[in-house]
Protein backbone atom coordinates (compact mmCIF):
# COMPACT_ATOMS: atom_id res chain seq x y z
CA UNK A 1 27.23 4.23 -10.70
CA UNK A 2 24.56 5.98 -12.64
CA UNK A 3 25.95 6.65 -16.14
CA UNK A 4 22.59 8.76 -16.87
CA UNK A 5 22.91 11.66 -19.88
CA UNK A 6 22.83 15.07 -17.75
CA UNK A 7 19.70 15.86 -20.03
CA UNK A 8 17.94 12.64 -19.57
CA UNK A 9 18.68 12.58 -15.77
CA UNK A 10 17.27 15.86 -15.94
CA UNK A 11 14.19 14.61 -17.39
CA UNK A 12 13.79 11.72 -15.02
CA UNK A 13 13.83 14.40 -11.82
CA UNK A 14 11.20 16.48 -13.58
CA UNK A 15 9.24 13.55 -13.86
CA UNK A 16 9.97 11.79 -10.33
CA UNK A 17 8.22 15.11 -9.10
CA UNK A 18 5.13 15.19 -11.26
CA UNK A 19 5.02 11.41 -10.17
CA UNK A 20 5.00 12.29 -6.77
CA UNK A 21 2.84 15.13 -6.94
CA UNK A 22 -0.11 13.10 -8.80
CA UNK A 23 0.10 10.13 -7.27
CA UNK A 24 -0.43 11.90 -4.03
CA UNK A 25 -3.45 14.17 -5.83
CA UNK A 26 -5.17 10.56 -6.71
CA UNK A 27 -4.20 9.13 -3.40
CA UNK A 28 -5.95 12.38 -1.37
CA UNK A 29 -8.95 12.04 -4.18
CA UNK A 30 -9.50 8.90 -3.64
CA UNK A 31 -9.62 9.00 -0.03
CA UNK A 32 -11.80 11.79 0.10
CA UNK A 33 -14.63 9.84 -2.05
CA UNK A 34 -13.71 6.97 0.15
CA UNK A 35 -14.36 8.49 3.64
CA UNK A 36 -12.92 7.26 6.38
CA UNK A 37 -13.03 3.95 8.62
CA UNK A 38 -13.63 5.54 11.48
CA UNK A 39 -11.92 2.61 13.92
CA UNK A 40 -8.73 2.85 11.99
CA UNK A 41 -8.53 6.93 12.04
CA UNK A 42 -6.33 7.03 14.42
CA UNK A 43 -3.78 4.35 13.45
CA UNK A 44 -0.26 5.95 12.03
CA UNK A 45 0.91 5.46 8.73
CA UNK A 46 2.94 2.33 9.43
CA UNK A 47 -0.08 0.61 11.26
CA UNK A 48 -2.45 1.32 7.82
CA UNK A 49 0.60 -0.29 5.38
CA UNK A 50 -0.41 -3.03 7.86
CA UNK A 51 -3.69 -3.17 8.13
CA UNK A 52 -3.60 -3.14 4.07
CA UNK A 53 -1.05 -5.56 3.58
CA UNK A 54 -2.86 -7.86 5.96
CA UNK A 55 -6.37 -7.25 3.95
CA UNK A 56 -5.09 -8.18 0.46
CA UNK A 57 -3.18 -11.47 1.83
CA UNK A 58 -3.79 -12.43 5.64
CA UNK A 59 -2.47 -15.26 7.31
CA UNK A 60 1.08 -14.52 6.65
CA UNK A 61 3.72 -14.40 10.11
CA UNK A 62 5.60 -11.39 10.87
CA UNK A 63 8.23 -11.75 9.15
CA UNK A 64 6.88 -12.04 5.20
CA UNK A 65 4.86 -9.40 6.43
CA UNK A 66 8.05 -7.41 7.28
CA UNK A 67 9.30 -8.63 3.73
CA UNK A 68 7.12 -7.18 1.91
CA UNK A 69 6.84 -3.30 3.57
CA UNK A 70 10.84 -3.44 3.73
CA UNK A 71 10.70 -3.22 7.42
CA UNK A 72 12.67 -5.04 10.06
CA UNK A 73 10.51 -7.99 11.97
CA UNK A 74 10.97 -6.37 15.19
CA UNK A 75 8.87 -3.26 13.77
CA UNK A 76 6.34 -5.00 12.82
CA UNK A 77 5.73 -7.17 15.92
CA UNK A 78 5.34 -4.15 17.58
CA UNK A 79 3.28 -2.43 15.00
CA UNK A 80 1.37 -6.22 15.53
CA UNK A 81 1.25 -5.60 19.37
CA UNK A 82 -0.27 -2.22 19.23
CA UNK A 83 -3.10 -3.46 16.69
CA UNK A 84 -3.92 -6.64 18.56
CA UNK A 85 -4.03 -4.25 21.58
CA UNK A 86 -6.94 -2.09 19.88
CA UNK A 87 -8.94 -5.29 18.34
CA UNK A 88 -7.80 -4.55 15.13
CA UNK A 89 -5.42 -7.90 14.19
CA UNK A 90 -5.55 -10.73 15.25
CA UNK A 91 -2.85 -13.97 15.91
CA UNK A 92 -3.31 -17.19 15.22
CA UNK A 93 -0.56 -19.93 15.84
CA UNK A 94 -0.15 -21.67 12.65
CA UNK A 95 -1.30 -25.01 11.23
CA UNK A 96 1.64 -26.88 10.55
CA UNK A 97 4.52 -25.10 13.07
CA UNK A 98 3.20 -24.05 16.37
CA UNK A 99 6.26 -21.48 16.78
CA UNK A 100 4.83 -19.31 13.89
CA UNK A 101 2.00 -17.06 14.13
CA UNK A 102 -0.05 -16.16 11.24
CA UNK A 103 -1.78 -13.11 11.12
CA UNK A 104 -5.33 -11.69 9.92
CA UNK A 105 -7.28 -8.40 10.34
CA UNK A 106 -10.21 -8.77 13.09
CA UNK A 107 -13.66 -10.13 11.10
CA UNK A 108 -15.37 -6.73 11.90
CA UNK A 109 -12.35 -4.41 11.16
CA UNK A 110 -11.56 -6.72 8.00
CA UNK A 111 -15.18 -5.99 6.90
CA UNK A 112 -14.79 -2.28 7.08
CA UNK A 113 -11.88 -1.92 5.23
CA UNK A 114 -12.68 -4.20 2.80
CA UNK A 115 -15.83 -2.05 2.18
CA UNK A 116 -13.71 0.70 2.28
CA UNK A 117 -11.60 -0.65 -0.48
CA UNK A 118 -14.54 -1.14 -2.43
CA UNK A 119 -15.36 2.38 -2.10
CA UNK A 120 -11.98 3.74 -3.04
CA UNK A 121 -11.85 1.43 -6.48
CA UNK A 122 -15.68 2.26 -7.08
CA UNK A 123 -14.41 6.54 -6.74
CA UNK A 124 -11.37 5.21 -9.19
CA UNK A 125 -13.39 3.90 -11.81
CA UNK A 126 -16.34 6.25 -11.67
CA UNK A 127 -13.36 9.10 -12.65
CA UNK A 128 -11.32 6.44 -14.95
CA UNK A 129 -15.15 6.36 -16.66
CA UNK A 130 -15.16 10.26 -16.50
CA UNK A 131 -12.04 10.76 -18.60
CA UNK A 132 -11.36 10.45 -22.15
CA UNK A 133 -10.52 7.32 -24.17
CA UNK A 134 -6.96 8.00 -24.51
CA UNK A 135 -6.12 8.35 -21.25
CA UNK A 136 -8.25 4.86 -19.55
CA UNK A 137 -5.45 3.42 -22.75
CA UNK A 138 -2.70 5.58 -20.88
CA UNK A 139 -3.42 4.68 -17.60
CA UNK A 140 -3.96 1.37 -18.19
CA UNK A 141 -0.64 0.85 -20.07
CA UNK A 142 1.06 2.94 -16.83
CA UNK A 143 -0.04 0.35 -14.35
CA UNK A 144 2.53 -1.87 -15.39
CA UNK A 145 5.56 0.64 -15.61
CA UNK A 146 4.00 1.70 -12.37
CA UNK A 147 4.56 -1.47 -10.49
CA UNK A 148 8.14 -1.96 -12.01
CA UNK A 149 9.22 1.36 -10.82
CA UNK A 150 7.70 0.31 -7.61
CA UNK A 151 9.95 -2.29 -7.34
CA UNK A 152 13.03 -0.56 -8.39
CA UNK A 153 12.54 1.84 -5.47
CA UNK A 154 12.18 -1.14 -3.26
CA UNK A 155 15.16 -2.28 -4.83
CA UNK A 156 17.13 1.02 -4.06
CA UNK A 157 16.13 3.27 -6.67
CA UNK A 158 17.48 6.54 -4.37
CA UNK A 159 20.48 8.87 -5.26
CA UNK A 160 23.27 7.65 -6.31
């Protein structure tokens, strides 16, 4: 039950949007200074929260990678399926429990969008560098809140 003050629910829907709205701006920047990788161009929305998920920690199985994008195991294997199918991840059966495959992002594709990534946080930082004092301090304090709110969402953060 949200026991919000009409005002200050108010506020937090005015600022949900301008959230959304710049988050999305630096998102679209960023990308654009980025460019593209062009093997993964073509790869759906669902398949990149993969690919990314799989560059920042590989070797996990399906299912913690399901875990952590909130999506059912069966989604992912197939997401899994179709990216093994264009080179782009790979399976390995694991060390300790043959049953469980661990997975990891092709050596060449994992080199691209690494570099890629590099790109993206070099564009970030040569505008962080571009902006005033006070806001690198504002930003930097938002990462934080940032993630939380993250988290809540994951959590169920929607209407109530």
């Amino acid at each position: 039950m949200n026991l919000a003050v009409p005002g200050l629910a108010r506020r937090n829907t005015d600022v949900a949007e301008a959230l959304v709205d710049a988050i999305s701006s630096v998102r679209r920047a960023a990308r654009r200074q980025a460019g593209r990788v062009e093997a993964l161009s073509s790869l759906s929305g669902a398949e990149m929260e993969l690919v990314r998920a799989l560059r920042r920690r590989p070797g996990r199985s399906v299912a913690e990678v399901a875990a952590e994008l909130g999506l059912a195991a069966n989604t992912v294997s197939t997401l899994v399926g179709r990216l093994a199918r264009a080179g782009v991840v790979q399976r390995q059966v694991g060390p300790g429990d043959k049953r469980v495959v661990r997975l990891a992002l092709s050596p060449g594709v994992a080199q691209r969008v690494g570099e890629w990534a590099g790109r993206r946080v070099a564009a970030l930082s040569g505008a962080l560098g571009r902006l005033a004092e006070e806001d690198q301090e504002a930003l930097a304090a938002a990462v934080g809140p940032l993630q939380r709110l993250a988290r809540a969402l994951d959590l169920g953060g929607g209407p109530e």
